[in-house]
N, C-alpha and C. Protein backbone atom coordinates (compact mmCIF):
# COMPACT_ATOMS: atom_id res chain seq x y z
N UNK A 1 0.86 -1.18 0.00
CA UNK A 1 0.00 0.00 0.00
C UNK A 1 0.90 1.24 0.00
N UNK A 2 0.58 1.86 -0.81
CA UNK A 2 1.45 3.27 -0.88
C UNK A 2 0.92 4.30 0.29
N UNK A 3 1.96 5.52 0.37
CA UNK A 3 2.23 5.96 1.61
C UNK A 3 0.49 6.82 1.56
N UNK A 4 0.41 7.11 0.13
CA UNK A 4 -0.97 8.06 0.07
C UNK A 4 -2.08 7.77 0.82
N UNK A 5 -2.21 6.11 0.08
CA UNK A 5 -2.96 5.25 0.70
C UNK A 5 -3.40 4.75 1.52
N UNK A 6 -2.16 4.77 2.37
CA UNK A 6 -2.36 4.61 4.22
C UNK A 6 -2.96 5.62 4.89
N UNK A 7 -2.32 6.98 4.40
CA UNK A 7 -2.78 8.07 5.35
C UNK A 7 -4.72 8.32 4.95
N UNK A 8 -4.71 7.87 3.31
CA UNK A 8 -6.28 8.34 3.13
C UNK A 8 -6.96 7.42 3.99
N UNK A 9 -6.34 6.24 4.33
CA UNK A 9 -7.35 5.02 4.77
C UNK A 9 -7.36 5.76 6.41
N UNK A 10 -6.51 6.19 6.74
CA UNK A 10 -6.25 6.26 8.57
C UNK A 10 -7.37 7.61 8.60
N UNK A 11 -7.20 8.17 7.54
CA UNK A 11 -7.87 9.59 7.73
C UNK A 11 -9.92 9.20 8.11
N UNK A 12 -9.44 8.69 7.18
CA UNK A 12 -11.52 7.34 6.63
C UNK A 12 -11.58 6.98 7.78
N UNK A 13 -10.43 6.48 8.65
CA UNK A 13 -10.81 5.86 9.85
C UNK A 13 -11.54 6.66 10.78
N UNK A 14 -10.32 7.60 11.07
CA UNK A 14 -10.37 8.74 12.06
C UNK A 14 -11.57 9.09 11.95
N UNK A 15 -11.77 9.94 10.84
CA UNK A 15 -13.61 10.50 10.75
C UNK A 15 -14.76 9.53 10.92
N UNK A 16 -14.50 8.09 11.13
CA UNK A 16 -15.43 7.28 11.20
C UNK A 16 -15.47 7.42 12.94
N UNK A 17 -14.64 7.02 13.51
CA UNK A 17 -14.47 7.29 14.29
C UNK A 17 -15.05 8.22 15.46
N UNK A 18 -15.06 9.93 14.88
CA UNK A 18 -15.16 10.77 15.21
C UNK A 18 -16.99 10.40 15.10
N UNK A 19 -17.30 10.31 13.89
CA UNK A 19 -18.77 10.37 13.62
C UNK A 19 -19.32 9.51 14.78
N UNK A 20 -18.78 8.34 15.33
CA UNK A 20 -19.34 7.09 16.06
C UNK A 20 -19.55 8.09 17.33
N UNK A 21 -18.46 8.76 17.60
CA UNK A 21 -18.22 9.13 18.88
C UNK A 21 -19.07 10.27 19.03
N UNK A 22 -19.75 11.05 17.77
CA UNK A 22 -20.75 12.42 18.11
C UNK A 22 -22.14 11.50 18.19
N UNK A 23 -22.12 10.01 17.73
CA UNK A 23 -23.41 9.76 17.97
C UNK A 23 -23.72 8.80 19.01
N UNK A 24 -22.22 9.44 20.42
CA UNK A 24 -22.57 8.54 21.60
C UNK A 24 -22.18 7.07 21.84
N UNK A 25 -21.18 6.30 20.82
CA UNK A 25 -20.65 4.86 20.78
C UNK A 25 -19.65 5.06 21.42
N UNK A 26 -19.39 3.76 21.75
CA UNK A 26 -17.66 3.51 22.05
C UNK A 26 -16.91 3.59 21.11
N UNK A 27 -15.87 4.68 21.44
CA UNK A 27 -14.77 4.18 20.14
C UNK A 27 -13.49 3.87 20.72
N UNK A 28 -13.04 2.42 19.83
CA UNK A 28 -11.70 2.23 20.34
C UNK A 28 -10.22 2.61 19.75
N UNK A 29 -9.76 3.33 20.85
CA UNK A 29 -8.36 3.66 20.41
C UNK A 29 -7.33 3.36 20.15
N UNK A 30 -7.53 1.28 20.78
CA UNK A 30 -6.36 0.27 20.83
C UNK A 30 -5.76 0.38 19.42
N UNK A 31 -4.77 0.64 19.38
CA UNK A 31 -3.81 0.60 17.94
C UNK A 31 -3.88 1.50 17.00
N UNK A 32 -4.73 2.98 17.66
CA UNK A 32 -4.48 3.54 16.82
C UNK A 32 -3.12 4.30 16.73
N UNK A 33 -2.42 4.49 17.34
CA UNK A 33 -0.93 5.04 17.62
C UNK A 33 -0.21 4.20 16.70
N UNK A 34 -0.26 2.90 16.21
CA UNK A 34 0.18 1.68 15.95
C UNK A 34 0.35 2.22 14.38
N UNK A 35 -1.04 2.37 13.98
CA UNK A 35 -1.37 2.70 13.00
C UNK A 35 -0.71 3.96 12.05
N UNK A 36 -0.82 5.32 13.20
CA UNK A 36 -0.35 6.36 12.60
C UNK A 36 1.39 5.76 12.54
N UNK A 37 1.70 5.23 13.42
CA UNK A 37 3.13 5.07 13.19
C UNK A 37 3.62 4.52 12.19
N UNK A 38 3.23 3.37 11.20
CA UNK A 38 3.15 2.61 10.15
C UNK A 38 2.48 3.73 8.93
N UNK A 39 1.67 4.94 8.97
CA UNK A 39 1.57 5.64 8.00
C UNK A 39 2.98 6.48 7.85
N UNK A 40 2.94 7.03 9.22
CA UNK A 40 4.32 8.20 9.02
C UNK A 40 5.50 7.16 8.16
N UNK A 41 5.92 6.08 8.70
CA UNK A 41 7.11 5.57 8.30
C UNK A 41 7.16 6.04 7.20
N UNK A 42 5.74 4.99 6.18
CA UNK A 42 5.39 4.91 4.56
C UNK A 42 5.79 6.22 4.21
N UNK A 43 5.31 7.37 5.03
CA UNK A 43 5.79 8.49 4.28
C UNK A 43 7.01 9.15 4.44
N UNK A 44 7.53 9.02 5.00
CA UNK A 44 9.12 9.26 5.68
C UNK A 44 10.16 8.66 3.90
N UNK A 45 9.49 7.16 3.71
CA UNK A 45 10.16 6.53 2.61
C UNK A 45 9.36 6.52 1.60
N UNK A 46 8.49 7.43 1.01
CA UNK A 46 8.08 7.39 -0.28
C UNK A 46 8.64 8.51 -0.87
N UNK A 47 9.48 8.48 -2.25
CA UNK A 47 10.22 9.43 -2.81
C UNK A 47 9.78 10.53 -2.71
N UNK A 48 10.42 11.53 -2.76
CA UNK A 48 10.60 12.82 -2.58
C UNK A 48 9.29 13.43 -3.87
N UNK A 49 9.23 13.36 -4.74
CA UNK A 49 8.00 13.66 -5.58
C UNK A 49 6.45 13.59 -4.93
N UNK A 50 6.40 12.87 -3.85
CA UNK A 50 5.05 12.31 -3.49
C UNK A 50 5.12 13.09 -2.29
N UNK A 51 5.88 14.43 -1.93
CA UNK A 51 6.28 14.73 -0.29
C UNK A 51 4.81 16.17 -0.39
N UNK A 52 4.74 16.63 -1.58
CA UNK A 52 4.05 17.97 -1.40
C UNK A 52 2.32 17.19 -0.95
N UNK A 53 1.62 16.15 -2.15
CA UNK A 53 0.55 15.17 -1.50
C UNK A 53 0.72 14.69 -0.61
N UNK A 54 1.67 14.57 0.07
CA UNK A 54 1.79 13.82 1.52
C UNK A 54 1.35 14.73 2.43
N UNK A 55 2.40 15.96 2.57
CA UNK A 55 1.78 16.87 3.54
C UNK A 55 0.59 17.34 3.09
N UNK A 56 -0.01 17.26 2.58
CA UNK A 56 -1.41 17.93 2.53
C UNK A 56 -2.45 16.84 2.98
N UNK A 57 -1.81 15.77 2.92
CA UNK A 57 -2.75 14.68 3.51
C UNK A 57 -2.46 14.32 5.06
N UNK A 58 -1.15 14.57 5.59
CA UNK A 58 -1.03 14.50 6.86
C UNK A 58 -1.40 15.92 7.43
N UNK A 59 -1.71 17.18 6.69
CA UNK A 59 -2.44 18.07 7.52
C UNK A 59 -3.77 17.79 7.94
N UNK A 60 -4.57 17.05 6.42
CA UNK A 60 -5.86 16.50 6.85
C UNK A 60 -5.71 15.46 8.25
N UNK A 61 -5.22 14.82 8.51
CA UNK A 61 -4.94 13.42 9.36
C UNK A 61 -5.05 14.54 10.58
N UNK A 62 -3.89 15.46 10.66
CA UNK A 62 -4.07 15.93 12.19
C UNK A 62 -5.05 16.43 12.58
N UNK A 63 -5.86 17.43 11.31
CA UNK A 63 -7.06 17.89 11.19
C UNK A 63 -7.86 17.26 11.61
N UNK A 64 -8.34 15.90 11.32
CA UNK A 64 -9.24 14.85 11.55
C UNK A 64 -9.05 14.09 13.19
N UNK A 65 -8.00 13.98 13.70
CA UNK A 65 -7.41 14.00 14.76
C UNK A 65 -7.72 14.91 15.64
N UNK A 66 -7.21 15.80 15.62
CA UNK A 66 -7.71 17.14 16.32
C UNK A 66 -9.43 17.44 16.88
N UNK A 67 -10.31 16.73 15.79
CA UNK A 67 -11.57 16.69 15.90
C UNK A 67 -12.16 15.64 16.56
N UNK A 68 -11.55 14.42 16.58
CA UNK A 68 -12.09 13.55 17.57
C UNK A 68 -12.01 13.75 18.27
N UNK A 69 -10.57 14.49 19.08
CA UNK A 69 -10.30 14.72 19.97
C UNK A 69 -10.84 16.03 20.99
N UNK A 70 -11.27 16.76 20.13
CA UNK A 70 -12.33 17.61 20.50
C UNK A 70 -13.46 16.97 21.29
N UNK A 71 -14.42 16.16 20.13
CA UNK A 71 -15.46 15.42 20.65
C UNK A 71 -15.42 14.37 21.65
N UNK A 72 -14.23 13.73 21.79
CA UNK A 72 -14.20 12.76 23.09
C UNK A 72 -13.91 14.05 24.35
N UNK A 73 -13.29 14.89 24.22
CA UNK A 73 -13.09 15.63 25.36
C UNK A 73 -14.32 16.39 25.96
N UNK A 74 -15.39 16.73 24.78
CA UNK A 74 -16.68 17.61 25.32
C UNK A 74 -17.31 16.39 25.92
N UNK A 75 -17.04 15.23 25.29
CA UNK A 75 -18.17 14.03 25.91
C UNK A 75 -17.87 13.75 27.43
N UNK A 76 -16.32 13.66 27.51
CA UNK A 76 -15.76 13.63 29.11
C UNK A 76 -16.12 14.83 29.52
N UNK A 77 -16.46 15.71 29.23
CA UNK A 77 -16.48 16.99 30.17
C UNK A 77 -17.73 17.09 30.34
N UNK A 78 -19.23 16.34 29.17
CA UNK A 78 -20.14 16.63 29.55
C UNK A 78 -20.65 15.51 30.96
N UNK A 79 -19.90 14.14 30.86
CA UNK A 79 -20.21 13.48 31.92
C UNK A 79 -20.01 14.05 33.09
N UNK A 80 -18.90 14.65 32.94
CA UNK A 80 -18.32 15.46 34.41
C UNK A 80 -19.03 16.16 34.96
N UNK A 81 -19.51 17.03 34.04
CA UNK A 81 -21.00 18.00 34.15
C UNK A 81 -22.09 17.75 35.07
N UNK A 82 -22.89 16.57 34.18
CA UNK A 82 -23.64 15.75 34.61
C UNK A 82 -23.51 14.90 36.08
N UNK A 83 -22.44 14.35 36.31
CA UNK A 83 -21.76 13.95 37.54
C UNK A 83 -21.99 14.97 38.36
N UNK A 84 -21.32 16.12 38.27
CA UNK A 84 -21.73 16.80 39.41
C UNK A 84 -22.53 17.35 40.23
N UNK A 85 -23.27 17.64 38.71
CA UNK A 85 -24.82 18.27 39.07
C UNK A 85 -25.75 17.21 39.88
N UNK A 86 -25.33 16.29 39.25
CA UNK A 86 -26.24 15.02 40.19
C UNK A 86 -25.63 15.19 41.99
N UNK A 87 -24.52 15.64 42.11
CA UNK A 87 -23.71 15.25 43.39
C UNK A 87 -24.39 16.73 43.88
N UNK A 88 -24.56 17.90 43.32
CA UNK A 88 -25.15 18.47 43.99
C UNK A 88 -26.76 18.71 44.16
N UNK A 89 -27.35 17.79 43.63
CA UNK A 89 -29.17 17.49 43.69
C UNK A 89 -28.84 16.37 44.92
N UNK A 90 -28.41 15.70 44.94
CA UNK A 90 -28.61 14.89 45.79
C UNK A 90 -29.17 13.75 45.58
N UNK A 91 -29.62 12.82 46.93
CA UNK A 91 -30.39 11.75 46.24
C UNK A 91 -31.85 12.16 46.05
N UNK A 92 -32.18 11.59 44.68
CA UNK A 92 -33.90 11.96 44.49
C UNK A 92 -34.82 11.29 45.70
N UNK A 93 -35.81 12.47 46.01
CA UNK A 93 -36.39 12.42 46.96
C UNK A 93 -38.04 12.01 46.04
N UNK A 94 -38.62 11.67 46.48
CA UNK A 94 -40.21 11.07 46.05
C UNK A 94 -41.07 12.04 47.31
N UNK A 95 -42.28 12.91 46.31
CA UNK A 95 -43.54 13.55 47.22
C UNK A 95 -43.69 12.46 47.89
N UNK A 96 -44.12 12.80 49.15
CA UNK A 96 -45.02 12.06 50.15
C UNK A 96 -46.70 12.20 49.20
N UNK A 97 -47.22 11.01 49.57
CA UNK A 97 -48.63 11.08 48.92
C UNK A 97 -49.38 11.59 49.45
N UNK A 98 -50.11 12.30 48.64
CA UNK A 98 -51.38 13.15 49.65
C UNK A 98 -52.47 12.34 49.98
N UNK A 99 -53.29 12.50 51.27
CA UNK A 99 -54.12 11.60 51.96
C UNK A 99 -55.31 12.84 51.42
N UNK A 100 -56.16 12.70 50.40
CA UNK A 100 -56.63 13.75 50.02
C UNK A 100 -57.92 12.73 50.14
N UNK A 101 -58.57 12.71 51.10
CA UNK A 101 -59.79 11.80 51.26
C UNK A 101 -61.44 12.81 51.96
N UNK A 102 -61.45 13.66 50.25
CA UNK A 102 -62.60 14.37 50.54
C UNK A 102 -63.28 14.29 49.45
């Protein structure tokens, strides 16, 4: 697979990724480090002609990166949110029933 190739596929990933994660899934991160590391190499060693498409595709990558990373961080911050606000409501309390026997 050429170096182009890797980064378009990691990029496809990433935004899949990202999309899973704005609509509330798990997304897993196991290997993705793995991954970018095996793109950079490819591009490190694909001739010098292919370097100007490269960087424009590893700007997209960080780009796309950058944005998941956005969205997993609002999602942790909205739990946090949520967490707290609960810690300061307390435990839910239930009306007493009214004895309304008229």
């Amino acid at each position: 697979m050429t170096a182009a190739a890797r980064l378009a596929e990691l990029t496809a990933a990433i935004a899949d990724m990202r999309a899973a994660a704005l609509d509330g899934a798990f997304v897993e991160l196991a290997g993705l480090d793995g991954a970018i590391e095996e793109a950079l190499a490819a591009t490190r060693a694909a001739p010098s002609s292919e370097q100007p498409e490269l960087l424009a595709q590893l700007e997209a990558l960080v780009r796309e990166l950058d944005a998941l990373a956005a969205v997993l961080k609002r999602r942790r911050d909205g739990g946090r949110q949520q967490r707290a606000a609960a810690a300061y409501r307390g435990p839910q309390q239930t009306p007493p029933a009214s004895n309304d026997n008229s």
